[in-house]
Protein backbone atom coordinates (compact mmCIF):
# COMPACT_ATOMS: atom_id res chain seq x y z
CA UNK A 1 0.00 0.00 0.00
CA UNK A 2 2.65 2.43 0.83
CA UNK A 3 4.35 1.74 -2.86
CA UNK A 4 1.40 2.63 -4.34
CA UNK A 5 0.61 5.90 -2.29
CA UNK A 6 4.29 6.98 -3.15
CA UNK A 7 3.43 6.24 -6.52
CA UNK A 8 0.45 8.25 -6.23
CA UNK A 9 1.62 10.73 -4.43
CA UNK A 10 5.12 11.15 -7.24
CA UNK A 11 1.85 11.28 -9.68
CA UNK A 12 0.40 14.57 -8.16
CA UNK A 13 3.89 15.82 -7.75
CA UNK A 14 4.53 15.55 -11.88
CA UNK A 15 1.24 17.12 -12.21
CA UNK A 16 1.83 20.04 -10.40
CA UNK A 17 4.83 20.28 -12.29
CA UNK A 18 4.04 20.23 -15.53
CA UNK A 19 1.55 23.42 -14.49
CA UNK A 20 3.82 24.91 -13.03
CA UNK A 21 6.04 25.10 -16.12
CA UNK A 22 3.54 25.83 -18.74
CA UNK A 23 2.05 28.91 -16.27
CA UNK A 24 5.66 30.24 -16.31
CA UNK A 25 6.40 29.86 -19.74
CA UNK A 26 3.69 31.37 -21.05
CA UNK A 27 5.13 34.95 -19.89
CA UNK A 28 8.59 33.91 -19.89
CA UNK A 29 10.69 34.43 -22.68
CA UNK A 30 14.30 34.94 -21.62
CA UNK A 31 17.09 32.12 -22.51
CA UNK A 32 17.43 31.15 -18.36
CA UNK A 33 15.20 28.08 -17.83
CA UNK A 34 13.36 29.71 -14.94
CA UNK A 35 10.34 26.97 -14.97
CA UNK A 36 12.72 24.29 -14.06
CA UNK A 37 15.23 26.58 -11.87
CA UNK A 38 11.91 27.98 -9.54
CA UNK A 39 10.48 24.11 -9.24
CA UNK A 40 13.71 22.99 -8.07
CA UNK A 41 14.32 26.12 -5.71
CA UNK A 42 10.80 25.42 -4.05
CA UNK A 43 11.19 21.33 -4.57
CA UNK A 44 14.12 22.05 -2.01
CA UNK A 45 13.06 24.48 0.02
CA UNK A 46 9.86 21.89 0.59
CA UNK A 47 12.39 19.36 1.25
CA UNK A 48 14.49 21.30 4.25
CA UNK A 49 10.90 22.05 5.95
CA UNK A 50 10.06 18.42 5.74
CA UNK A 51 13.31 16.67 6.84
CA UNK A 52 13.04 19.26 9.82
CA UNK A 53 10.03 18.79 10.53
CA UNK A 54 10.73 15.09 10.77
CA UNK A 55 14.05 15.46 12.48
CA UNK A 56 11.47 17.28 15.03
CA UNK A 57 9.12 14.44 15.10
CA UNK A 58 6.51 17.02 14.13
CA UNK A 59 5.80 14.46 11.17
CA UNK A 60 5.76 10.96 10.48
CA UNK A 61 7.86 8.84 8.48
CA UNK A 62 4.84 7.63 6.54
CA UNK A 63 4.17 11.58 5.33
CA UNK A 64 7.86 12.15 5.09
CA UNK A 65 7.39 9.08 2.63
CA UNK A 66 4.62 10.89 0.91
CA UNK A 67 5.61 13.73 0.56
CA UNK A 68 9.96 13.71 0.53
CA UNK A 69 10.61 10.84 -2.04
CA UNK A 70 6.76 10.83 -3.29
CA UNK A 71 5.51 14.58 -4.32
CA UNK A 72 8.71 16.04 -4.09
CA UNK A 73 9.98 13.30 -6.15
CA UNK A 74 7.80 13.54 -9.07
CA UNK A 75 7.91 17.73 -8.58
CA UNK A 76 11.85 18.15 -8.90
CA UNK A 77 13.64 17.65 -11.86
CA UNK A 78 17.48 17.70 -11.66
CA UNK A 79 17.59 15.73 -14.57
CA UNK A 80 16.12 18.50 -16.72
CA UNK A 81 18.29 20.63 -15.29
CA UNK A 82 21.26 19.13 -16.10
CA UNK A 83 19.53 18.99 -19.71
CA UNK A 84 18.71 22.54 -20.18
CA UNK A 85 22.44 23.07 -19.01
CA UNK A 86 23.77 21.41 -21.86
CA UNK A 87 21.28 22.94 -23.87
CA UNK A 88 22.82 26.07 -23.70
CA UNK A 89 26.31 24.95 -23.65
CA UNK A 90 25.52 23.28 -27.24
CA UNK A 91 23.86 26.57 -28.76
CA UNK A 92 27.02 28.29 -27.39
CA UNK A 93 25.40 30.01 -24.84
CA UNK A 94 28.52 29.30 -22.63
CA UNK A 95 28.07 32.22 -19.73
CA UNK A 96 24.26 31.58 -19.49
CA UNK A 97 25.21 27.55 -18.90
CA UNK A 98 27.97 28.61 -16.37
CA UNK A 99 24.84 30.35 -14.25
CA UNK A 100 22.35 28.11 -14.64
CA UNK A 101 24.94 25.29 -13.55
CA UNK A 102 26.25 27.42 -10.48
CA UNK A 103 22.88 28.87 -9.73
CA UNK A 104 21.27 24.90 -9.74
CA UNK A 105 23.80 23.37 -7.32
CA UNK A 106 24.02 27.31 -4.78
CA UNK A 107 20.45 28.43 -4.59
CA UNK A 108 18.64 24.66 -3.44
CA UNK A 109 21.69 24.61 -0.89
CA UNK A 110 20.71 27.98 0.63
CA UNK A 111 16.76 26.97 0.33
CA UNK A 112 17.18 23.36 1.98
CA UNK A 113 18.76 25.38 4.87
CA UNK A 114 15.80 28.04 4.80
CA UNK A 115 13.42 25.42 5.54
CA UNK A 116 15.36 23.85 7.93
CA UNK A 117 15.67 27.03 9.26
CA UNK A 118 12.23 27.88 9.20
CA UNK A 119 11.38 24.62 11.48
CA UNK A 120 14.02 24.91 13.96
CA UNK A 121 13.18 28.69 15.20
CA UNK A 122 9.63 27.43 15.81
CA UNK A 123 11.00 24.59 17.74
């Protein structure tokens, strides 16, 4: 049962992606991939709050489940990342690939810590 919720769960997460995306690209229309780059700075910001709030025993490890490695699985994307990074690199957008790339691995750090942050002061 819990495979399938996770499943389920991953499902939602994918969904809420893929709105997520279109709604930005429809007004976005510069060369950074901001769809992907703003999923994966909330995916891990999400992420922080949740292991804290775990950590905390404010949650169990059946919603951690759920939610961690479920929604937040299907909602994240470093793989597309890491695709969009060549992208550029290919179409010689060298200095845009550099930002994206330094921007993807600096900005989920600092948000992972946010929401741990964010937990532990109301602790």
């Amino acid at each position: 049962m819990t495979f399938a919720l996770v499943c389920l769960c991953g499902g939602f997460g994918a969904m809420a992606r893929f709105v997520v995306t279109v709604s930005i690209q429809r007004w976005w229309t510069h060369r950074f991939p901001l769809p992907t780059f703003i999923i994966n700075s909330v995916a891990t910001f999400c992420a922080g709050v949740a292991a804290a709030a775990y950590a905390y025993q404010t949650v169990d490890h059946f919603a951690y489940l759920l939610f961690v490695t479920g929604f937040l699985g299907g909602f994240s994307t470093f793989s597309t990342a890491i695709n969009e990074m060549v992208t550029l690199a290919r179409k010689k957008e060298l200095a845009m690939s550099f930002i994206y790339c330094v921007a993807t691995i600096i900005v989920p750090i600092v948000c992972v810590s946010l929401g741990w942050m964010l937990i532990a002061v109301t602790q």
